[in-house]
Protein backbone atom coordinates (compact mmCIF):
# COMPACT_ATOMS: atom_id res chain seq x y z
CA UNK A 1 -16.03 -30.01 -32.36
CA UNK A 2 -18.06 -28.68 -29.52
CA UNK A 3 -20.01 -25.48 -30.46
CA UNK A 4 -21.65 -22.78 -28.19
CA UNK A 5 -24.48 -20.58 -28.75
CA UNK A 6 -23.73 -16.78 -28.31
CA UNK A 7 -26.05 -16.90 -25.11
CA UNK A 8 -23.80 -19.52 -23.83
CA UNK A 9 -20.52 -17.30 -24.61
CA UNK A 10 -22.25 -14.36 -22.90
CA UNK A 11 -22.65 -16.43 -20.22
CA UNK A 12 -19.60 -17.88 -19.56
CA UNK A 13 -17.57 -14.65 -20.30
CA UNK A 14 -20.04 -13.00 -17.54
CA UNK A 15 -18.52 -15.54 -14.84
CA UNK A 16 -14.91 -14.16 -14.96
CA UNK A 17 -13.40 -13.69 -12.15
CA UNK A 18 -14.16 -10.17 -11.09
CA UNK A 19 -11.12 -10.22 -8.51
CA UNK A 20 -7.68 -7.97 -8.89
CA UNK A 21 -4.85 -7.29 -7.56
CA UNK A 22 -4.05 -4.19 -7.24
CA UNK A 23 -0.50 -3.05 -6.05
CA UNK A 24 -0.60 0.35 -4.44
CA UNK A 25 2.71 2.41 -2.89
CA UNK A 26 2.84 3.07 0.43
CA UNK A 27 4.40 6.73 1.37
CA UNK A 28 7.84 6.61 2.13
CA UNK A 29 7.15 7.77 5.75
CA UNK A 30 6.25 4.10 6.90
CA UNK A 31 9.51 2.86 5.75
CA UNK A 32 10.94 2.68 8.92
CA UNK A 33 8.07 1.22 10.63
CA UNK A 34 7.69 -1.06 7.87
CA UNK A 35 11.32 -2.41 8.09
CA UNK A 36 10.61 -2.98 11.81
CA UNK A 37 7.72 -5.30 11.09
CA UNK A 38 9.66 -6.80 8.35
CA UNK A 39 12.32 -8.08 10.66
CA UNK A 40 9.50 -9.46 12.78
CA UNK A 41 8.16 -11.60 10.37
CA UNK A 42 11.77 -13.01 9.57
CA UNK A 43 11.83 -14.27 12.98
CA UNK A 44 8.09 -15.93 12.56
CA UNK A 45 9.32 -17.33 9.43
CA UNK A 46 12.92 -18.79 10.77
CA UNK A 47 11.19 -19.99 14.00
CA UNK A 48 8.24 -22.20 11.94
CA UNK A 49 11.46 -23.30 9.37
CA UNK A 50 13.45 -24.35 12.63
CA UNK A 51 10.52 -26.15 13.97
CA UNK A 52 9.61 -28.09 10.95
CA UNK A 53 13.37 -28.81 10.48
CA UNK A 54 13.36 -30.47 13.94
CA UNK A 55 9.75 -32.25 13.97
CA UNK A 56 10.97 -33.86 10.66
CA UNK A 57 14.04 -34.96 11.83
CA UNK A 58 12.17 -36.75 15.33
CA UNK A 59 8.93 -38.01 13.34
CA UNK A 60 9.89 -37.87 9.92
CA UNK A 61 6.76 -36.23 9.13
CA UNK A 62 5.94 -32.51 7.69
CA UNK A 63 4.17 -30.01 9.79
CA UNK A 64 0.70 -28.53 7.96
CA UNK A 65 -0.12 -24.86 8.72
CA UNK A 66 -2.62 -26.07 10.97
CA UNK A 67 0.23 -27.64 12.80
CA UNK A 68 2.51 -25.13 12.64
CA UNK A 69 -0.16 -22.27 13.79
CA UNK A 70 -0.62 -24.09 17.00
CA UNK A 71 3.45 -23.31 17.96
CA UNK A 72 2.53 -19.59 17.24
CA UNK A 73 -0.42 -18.75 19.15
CA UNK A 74 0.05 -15.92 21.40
CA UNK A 75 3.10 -14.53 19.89
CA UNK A 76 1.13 -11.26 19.14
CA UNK A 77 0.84 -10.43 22.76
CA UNK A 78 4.17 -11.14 23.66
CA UNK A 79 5.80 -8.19 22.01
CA UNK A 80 5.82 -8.67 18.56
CA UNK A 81 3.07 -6.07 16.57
CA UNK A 82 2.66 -8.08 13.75
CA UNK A 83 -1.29 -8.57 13.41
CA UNK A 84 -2.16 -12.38 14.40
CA UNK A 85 -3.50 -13.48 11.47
CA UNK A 86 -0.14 -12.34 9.59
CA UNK A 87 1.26 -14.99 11.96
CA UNK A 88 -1.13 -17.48 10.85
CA UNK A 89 -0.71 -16.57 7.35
CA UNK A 90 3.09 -16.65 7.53
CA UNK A 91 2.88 -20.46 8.75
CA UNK A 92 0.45 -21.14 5.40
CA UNK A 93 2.56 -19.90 3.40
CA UNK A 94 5.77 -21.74 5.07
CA UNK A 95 3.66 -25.02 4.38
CA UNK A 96 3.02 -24.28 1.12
CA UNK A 97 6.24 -23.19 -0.19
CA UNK A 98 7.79 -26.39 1.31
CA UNK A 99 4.98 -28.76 -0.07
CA UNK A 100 5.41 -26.71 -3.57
CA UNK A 101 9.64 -27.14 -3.39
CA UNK A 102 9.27 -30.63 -1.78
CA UNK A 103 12.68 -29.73 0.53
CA UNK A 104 12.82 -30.23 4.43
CA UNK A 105 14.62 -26.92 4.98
CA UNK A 106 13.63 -23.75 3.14
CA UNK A 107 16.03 -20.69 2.79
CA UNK A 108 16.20 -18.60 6.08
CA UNK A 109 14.86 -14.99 5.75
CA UNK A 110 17.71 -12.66 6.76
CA UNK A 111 17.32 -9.29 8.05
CA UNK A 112 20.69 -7.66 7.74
CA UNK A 113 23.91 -7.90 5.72
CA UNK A 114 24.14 -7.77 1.91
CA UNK A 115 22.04 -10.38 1.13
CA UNK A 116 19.18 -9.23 3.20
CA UNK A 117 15.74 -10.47 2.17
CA UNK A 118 13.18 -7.70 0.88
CA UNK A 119 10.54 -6.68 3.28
CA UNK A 120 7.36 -8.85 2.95
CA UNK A 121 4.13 -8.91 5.12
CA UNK A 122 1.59 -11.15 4.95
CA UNK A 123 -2.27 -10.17 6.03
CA UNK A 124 -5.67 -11.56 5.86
CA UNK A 125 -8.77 -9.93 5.08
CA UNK A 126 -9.37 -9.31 8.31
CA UNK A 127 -6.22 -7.53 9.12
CA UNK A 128 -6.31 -4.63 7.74
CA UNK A 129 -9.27 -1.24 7.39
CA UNK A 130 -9.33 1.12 4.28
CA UNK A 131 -10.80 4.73 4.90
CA UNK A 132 -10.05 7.94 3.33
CA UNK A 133 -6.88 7.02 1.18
CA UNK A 134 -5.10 4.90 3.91
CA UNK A 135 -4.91 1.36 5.04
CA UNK A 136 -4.54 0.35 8.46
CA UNK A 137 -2.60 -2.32 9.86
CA UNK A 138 -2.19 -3.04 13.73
CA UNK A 139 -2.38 -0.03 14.86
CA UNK A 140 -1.31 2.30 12.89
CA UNK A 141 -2.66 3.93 9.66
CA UNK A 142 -0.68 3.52 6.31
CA UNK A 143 -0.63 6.66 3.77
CA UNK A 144 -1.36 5.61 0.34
CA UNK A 145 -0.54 6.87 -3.12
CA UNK A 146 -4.29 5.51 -3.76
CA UNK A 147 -5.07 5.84 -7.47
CA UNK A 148 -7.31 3.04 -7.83
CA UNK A 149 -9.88 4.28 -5.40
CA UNK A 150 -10.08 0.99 -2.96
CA UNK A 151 -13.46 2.57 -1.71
CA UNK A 152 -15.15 0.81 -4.81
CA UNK A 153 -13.46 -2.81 -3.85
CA UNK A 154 -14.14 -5.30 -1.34
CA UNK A 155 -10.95 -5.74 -0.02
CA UNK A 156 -9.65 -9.52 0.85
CA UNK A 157 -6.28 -10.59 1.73
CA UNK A 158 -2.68 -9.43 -0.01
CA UNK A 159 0.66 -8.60 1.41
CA UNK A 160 2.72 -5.65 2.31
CA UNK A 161 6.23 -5.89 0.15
CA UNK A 162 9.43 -3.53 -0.26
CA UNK A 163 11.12 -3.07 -3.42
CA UNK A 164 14.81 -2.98 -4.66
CA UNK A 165 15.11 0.29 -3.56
CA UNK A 166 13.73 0.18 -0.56
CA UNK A 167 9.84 1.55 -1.43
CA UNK A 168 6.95 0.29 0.02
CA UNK A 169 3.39 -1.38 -1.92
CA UNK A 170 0.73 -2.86 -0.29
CA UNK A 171 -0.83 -5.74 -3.34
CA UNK A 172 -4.38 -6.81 -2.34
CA UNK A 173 -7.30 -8.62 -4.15
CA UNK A 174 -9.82 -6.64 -4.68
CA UNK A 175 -13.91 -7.17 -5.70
CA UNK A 176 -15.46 -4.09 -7.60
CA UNK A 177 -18.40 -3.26 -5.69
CA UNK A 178 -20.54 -2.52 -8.75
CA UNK A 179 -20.62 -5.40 -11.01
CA UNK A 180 -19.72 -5.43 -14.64
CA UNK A 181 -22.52 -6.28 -17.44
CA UNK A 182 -21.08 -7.74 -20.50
CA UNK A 183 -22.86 -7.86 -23.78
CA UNK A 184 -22.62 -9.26 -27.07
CA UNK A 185 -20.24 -7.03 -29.33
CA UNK A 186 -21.32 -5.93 -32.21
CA UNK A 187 -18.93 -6.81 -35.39
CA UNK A 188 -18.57 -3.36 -36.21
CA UNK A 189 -16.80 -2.46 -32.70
CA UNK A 190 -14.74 -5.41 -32.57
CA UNK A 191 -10.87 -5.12 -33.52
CA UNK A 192 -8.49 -8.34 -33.82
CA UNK A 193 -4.56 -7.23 -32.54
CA UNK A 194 -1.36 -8.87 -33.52
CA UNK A 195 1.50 -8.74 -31.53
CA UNK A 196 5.34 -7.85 -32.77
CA UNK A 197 8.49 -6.56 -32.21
CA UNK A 198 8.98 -3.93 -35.32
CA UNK A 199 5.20 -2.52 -34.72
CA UNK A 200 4.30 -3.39 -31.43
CA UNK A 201 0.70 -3.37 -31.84
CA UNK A 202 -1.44 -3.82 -35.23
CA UNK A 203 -4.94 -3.53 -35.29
CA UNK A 204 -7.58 -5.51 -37.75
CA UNK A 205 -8.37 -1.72 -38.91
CA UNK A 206 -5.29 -0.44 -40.06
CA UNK A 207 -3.70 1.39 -37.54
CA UNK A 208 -0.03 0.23 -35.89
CA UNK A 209 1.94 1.62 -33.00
CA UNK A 210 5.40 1.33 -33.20
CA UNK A 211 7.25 -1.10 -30.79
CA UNK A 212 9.30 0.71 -27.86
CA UNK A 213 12.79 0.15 -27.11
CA UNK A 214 13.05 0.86 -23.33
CA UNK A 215 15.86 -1.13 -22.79
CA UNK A 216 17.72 -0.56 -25.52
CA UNK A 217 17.90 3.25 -25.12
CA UNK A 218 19.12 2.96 -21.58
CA UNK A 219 21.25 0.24 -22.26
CA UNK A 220 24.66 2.12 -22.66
CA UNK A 221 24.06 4.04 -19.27
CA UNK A 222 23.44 0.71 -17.40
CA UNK A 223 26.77 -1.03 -18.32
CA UNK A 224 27.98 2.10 -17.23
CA UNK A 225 26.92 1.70 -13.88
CA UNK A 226 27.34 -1.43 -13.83
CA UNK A 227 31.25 -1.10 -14.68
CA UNK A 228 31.44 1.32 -11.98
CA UNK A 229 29.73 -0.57 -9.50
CA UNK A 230 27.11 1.62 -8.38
CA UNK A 231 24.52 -0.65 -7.29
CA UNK A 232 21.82 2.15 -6.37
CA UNK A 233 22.30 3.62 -10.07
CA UNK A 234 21.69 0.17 -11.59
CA UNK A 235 18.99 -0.44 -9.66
CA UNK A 236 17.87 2.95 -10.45
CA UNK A 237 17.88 2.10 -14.20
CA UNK A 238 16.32 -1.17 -13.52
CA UNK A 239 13.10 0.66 -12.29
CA UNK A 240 13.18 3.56 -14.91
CA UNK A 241 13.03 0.61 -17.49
CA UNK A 242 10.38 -0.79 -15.74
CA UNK A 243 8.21 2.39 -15.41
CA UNK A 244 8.35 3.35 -18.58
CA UNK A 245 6.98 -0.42 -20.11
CA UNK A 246 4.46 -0.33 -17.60
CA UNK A 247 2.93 3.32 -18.37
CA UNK A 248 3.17 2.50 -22.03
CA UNK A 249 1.05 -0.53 -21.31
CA UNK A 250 -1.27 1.07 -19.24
CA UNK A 251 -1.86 4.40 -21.98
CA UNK A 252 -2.26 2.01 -24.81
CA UNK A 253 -4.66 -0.99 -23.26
CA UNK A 254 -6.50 1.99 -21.91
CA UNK A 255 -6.84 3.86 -24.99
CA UNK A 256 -7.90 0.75 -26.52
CA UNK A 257 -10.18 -0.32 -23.74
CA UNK A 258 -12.09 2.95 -24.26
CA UNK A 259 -12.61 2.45 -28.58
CA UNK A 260 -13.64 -1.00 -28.64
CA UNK A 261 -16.43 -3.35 -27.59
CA UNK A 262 -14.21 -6.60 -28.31
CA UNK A 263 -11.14 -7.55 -28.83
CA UNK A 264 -9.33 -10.54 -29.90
CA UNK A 265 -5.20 -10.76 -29.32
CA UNK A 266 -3.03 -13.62 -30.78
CA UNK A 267 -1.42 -15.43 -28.45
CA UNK A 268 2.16 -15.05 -29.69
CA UNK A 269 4.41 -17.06 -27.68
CA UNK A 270 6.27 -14.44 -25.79
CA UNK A 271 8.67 -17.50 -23.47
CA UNK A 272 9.11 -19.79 -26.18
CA UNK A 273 10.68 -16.63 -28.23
CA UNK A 274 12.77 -15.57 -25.50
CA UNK A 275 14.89 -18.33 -25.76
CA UNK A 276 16.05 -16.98 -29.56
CA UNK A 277 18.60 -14.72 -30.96
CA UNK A 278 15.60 -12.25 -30.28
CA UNK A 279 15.01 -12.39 -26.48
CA UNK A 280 16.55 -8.88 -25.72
CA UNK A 281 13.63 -7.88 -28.28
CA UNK A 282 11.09 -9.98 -27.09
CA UNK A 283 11.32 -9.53 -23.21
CA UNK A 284 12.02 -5.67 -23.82
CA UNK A 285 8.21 -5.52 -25.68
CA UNK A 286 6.38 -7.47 -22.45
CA UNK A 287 4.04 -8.69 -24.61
CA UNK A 288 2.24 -11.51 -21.49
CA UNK A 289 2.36 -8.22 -19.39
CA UNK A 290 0.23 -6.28 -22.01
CA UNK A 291 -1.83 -8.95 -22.76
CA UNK A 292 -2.68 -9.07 -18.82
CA UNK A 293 -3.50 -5.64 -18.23
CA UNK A 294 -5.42 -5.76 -21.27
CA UNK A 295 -7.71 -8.56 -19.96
CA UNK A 296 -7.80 -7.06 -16.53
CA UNK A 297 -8.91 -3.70 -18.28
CA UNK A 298 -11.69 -5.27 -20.47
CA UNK A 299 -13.15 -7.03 -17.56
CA UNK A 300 -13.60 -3.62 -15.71
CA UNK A 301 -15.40 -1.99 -18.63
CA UNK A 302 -17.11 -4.43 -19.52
CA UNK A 303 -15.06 -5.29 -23.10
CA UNK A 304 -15.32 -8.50 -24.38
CA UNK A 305 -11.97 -10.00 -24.41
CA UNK A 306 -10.54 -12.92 -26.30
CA UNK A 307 -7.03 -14.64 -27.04
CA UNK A 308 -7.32 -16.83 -30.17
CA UNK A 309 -4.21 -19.14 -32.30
CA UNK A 310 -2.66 -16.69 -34.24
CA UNK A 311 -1.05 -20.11 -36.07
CA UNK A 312 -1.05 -18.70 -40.19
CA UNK A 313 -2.46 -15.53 -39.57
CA UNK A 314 1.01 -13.83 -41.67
CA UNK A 315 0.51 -16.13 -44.31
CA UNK A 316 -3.09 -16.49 -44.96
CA UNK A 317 -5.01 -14.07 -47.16
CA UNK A 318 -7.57 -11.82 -45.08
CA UNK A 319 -9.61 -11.78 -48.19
CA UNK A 320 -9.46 -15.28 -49.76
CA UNK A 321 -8.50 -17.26 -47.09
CA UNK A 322 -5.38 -18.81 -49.40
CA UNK A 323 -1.97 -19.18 -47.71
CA UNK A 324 -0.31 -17.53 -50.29
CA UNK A 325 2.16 -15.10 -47.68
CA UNK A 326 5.65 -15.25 -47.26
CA UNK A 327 6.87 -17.93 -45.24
CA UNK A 328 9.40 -19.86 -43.45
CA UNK A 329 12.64 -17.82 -41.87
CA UNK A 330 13.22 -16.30 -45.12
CA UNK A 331 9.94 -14.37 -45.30
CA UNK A 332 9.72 -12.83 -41.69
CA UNK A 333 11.24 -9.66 -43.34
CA UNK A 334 8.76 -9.48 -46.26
CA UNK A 335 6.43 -6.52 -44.69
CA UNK A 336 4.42 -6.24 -47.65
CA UNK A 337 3.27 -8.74 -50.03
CA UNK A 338 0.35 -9.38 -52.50
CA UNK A 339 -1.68 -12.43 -53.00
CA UNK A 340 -0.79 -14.68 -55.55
CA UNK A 341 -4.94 -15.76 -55.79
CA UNK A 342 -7.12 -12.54 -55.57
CA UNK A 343 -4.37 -9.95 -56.08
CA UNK A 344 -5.31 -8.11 -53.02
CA UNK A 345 -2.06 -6.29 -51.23
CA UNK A 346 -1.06 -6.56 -47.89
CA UNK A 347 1.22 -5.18 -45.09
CA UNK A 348 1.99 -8.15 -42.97
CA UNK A 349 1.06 -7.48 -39.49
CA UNK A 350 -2.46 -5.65 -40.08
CA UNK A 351 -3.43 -8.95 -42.49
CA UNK A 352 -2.50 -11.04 -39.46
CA UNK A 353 -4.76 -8.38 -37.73
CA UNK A 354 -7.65 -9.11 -39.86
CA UNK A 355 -7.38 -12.69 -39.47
CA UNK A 356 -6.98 -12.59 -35.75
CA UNK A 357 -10.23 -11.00 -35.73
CA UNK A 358 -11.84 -12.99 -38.09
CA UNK A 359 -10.84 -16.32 -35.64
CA UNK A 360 -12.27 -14.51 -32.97
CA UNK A 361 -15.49 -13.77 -34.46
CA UNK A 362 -15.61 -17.39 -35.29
CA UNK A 363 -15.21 -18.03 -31.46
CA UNK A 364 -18.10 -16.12 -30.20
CA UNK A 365 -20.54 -17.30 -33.45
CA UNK A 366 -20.06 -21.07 -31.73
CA UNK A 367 -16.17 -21.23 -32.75
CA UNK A 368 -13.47 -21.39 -34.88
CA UNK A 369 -10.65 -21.43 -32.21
CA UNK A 370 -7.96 -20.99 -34.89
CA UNK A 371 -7.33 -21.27 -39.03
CA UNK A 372 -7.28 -24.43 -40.62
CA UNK A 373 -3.93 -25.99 -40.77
């Protein structure tokens, strides 16, 4: 096994990636002009598909974005307002979506009817200015609901997409301007998490937060709607659903953000357990999506973050170490047990805490990636 020293850890953790991206909405009073560019960039898009089509079917060869970029030159002074570089960037991404499907012929981007495609513009990092709460693209300023404060990011490039319902968010990477200093936690203001579906989060110390059922509560009123047809009410529902996961992410990995100095999450295997008797469960908890705004969230303040094999962690002992816990299928529904070797009792999920935190203390001391098997 290849071991680390702590200065090394520090190190490495220190050369995260500082970039995010940060999804901001635009006010509803762009819409229109929004929609307009939209359509615009349908046309870009169909044109550079249509071309490719053809220059495959005479040379039997694919057109790069290089290539494609030379057939689009000049299009932003002859009446269309998209910014050049979204051009450019629209004939990238053509390339790349075809290289990454391996087809001749991707799906056209259509602009009407009832399979219209959602608004999306692409920009560069040159295409677009940030100053006093709004963004502007072309020529003409873009009203944001800014609650990130992009005035402490380097901005780079992103896109301009529409929702379901028809609202507006500008996504952009962004580079804090003020870098982030990490240090070695001490053990004392460390905490190791484990993931579930009755208590969505237990902590190494003893606390738990009970799981949320967003779905579930508003799953009556959406086959409602759904029996009825009303498409804006479903998608309505959709987005309350959504809403309310994502502010009960945010509160919590906040809230924990702000009382530790490390932490150390199991990486339950949210996609392999959506394909169970469980999945409503599973994808209603958004355990990946907590997990990523956790990370994100450490980086910024400087937490020391760490995902570690949560493999045994139910059954093993905290205390002696001894896999003495319930197991199999049989024992998922023991909550609380007592070990058979040191007599010390347990609840289930805060021992798998403990030993969550214990494998990720072994990480940083030069590291025990997971328990023994």
């Amino acid at each position: 096994m290849v071991t680390r020293s702590k200065s090394d850890a520090v190190e490495a953790n220190e050369k995260r990636q500082d970039v995010r991206t940060l999804r901001i909405r635009i006010k509803d009073k762009h819409a229109t002009y929004l929609s307009e560019l939209a359509r615009e960039v349908n046309l870009v898009w169909n044109f550079v598909n249509e071309l490719s089509i053809k220059v495959f079917q005479r040379e039997r060869r694919f057109m790069s974005g290089y290539d494609l970029q030379k057939y689009t030159n000049g299009a932003s002074k002859e009446g269309l307002r998209l910014h050049s570089q979204t051009i450019q960037a629209i004939a990238a991404e053509y390339a790349t979506r075809r290289k990454q499907f391996n087809k001749v012929k991707l799906a056209w981007r259509k602009s009407g009817g009832g399979r219209r495609s959602l608004g999306w513009i692409p920009f560069k990092a040159s295409g677009i200015t940030y100053a006093n709460g709004r963004v502007k693209y072309g020529k003409v300023w873009l009203a944001l609901w800014d609650s990130y404060g992009l005035k402490q990011f380097e901005l780079g490039p992103g896109s301009i997409s529409e929702d379901a319902r028809g609202r507006w968010y500008i996504s952009i990477c962004a580079t804090p301007k003020q870098k982030v200093m990490y240090q070695m936690p001490l053990l004392s203001d460390s905490v190791g998490i484990d993931l579930g579906l009755k208590e969505f989060v237990a902590t190494s110390d003893g606390s738990t937060i009970e799981a949320q059922k967003f779905y579930r509560e508003l799953e009556g009123q959406l086959a409602t709607a759904q029996r009825a047809n009303k498409k804006g009410r479903v998608k309505a529902i959709h987005a309350k659903i959504a809403h309310r996961r994502k502010d009960f992410h945010h509160k919590l990995s906040t809230r924990l953000t702000n009382s530790y100095g490390a932490i150390f999450v199991g990486n339950v295997n949210a996609s392999a357990l959506a394909k169970t008797n469980r999945a409503k469960s599973v994808l209603d908890a958004g355990w990946s999506a907590f997990r990523t705004m956790l990370q994100y969230k450490c980086d910024r303040a400087g937490v020391w973050f760490g995902e570690v094999n949560e493999a045994y962690s139910t059954q093993t002992c905290s205390c002696c170490k001894k896999r003495t816990g319930p197991k199999s299928l049989e024992g998922l529904g023991i909550r609380e047990w007592t070990c058979s070797e040191c007599q010390t009792a347990h609840y289930r999920d805060i021992n798998a805490g403990k030993n969550i935190l214990a494998a990720g203390h072994g990480r940083l001391a030069g590291g025990i990636p997971a328990l023994s098997a």
